[in-house]
Protein backbone atom coordinates (compact mmCIF):
# COMPACT_ATOMS: atom_id res chain seq x y z
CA UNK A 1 -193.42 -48.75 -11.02
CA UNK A 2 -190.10 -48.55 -10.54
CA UNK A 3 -187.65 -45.40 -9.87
CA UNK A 4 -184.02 -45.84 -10.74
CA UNK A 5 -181.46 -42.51 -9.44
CA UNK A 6 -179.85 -41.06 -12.03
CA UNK A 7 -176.65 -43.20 -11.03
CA UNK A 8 -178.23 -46.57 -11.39
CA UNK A 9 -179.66 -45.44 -14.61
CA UNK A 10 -175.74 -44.84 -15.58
CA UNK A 11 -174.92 -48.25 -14.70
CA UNK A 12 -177.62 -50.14 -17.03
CA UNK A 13 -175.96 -48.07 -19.81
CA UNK A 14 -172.02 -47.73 -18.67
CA UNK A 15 -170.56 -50.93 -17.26
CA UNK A 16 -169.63 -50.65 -13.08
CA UNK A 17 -169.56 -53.06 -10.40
CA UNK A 18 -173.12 -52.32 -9.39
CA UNK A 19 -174.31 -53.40 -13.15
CA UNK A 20 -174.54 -56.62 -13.02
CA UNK A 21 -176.18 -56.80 -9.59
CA UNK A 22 -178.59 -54.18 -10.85
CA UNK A 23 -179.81 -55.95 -13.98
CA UNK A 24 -180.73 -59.17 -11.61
CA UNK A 25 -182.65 -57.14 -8.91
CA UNK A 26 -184.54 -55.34 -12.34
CA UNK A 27 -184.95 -58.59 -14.08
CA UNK A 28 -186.37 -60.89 -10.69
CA UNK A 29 -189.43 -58.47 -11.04
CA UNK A 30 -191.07 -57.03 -14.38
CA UNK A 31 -192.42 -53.91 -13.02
CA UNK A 32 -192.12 -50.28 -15.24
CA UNK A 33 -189.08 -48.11 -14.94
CA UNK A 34 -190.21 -44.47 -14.34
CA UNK A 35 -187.88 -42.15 -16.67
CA UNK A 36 -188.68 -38.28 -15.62
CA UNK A 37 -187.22 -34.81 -17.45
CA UNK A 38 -185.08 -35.02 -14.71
CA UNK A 39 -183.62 -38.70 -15.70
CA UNK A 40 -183.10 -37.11 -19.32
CA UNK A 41 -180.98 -34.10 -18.08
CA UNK A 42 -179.14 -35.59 -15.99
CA UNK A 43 -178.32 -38.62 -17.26
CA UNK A 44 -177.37 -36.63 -20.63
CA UNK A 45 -175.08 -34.31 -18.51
CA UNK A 46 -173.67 -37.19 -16.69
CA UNK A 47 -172.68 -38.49 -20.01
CA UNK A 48 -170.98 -35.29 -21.22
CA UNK A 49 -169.13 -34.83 -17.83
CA UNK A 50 -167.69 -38.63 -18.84
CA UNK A 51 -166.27 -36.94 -22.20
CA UNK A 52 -165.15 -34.41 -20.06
CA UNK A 53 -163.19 -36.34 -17.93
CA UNK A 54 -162.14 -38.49 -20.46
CA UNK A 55 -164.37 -41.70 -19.42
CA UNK A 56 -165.58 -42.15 -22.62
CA UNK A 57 -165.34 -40.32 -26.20
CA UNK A 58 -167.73 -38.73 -27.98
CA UNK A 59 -168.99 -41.38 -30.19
CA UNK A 60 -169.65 -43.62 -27.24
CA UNK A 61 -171.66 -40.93 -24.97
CA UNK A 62 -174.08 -40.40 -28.44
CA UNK A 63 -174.34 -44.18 -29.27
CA UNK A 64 -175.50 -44.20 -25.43
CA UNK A 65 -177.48 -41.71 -25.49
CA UNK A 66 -179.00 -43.50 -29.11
CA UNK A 67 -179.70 -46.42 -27.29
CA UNK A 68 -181.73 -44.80 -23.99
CA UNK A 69 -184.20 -42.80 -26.30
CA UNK A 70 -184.81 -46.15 -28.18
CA UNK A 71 -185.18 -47.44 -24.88
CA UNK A 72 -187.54 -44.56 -23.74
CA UNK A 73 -189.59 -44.88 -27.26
CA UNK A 74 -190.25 -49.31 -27.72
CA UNK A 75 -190.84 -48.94 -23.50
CA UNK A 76 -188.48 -50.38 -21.18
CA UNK A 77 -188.90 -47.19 -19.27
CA UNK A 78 -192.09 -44.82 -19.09
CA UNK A 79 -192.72 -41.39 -18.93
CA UNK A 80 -195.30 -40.81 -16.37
CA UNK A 81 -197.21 -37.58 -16.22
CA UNK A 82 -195.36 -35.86 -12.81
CA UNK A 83 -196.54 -32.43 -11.68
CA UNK A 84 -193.49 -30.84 -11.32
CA UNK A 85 -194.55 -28.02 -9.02
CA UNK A 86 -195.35 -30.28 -6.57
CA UNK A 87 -192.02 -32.27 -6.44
CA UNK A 88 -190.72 -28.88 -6.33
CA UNK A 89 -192.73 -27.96 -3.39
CA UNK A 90 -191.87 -31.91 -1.78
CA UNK A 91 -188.68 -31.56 -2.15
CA UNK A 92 -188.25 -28.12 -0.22
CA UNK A 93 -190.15 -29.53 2.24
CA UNK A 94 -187.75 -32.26 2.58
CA UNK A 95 -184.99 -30.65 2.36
CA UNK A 96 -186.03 -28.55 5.64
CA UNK A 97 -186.80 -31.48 7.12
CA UNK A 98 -183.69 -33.54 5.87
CA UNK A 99 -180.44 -31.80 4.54
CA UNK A 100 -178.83 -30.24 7.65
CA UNK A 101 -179.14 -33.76 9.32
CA UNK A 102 -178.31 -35.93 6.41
CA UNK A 103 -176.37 -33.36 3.59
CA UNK A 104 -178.47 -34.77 0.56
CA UNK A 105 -178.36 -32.27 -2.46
CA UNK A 106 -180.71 -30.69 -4.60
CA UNK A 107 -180.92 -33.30 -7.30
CA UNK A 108 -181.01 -36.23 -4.79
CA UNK A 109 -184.33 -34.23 -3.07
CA UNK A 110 -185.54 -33.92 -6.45
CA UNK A 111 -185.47 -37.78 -7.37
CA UNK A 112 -186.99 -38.65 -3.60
CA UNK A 113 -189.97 -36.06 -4.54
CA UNK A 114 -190.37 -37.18 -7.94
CA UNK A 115 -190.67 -40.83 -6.85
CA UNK A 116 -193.06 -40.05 -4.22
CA UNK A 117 -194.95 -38.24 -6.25
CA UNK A 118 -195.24 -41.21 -8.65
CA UNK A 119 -196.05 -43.27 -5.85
CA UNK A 120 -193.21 -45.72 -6.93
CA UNK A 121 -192.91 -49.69 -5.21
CA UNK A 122 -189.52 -49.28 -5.02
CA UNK A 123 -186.51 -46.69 -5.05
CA UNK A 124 -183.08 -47.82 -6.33
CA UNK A 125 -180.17 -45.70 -5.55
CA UNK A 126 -175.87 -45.96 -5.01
CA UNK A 127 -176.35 -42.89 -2.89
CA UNK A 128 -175.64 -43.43 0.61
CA UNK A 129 -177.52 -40.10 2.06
CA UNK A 130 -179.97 -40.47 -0.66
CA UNK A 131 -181.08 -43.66 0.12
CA UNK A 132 -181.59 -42.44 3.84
CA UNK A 133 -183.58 -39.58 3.25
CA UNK A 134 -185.74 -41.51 0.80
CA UNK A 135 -186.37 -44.07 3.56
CA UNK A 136 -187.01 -41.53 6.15
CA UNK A 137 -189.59 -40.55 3.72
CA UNK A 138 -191.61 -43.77 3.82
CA UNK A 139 -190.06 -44.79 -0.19
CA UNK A 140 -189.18 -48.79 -0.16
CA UNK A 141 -185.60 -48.41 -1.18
CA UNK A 142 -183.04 -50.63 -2.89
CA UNK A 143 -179.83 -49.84 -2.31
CA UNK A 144 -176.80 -50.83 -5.20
């Protein structure tokens, strides 16, 4: 299985220069996308915050959002059971470990745990500090 940040996950749905390079790492290897709760909030905020800024209007953010749950539903990505107390717990313990030395955020220590707790082959981020603190925690990381 496969763990996409919430960022790449943007890109397969909202053209950017990393989309096309994206969808030919994803398509070189058939392996399941994980999509968590935390995938569906975010990537649903991320899409208001783009009507917010005037990135995209309103019919294009629910036509989006349209197309990932029909996504989520036929399969291209799967909802693995995740027990959420522990990636809480994991990602405390990274942040103690991690955040003074590399300033991730809360969300980025939340994808890291969530991935390891899936025990993912591979962790595709655009993150910079994300991608380091996921590799200092033993993930296989792609970076876009």
């Amino acid at each position: 299985m496969r763990y996409l940040d919430t960022s790449s996950l943007v890109a397969l749905y909202f053209p950017e220069a990393k989309t096309d390079p994206l969808i030919r790492h994803l398509q070189r290897r058939k392996s399941p996308l994980a999509f968590t709760w935390l995938h569906e909030i975010e990537f649903t905020n991320g899409l208001q915050l783009k009507v917010f800024r005037n990135e995209a209007d309103e019919a294009a953010v629910n036509a989006t959002l349209n197309t990932l749950r029909s996504d989520v539903e036929s399969g291209v990505f799967q909802r693995p059971p995740i027990s959420w107390p522990g990636v809480f717990e994991r990602a405390t313990v990274i942040s103690l470990a991690q955040s003074r030395t590399h300033g991730t955020r809360t969300l980025d220590l939340l994808h890291v745990a969530a991935a390891i707790a899936l025990g993912v082959d591979e962790f595709i981020t655009g993150d910079d500090r994300q991608a380091k603190v996921a590799a200092l925690e033993g993930l296989n990381v792609v970076k876009m």
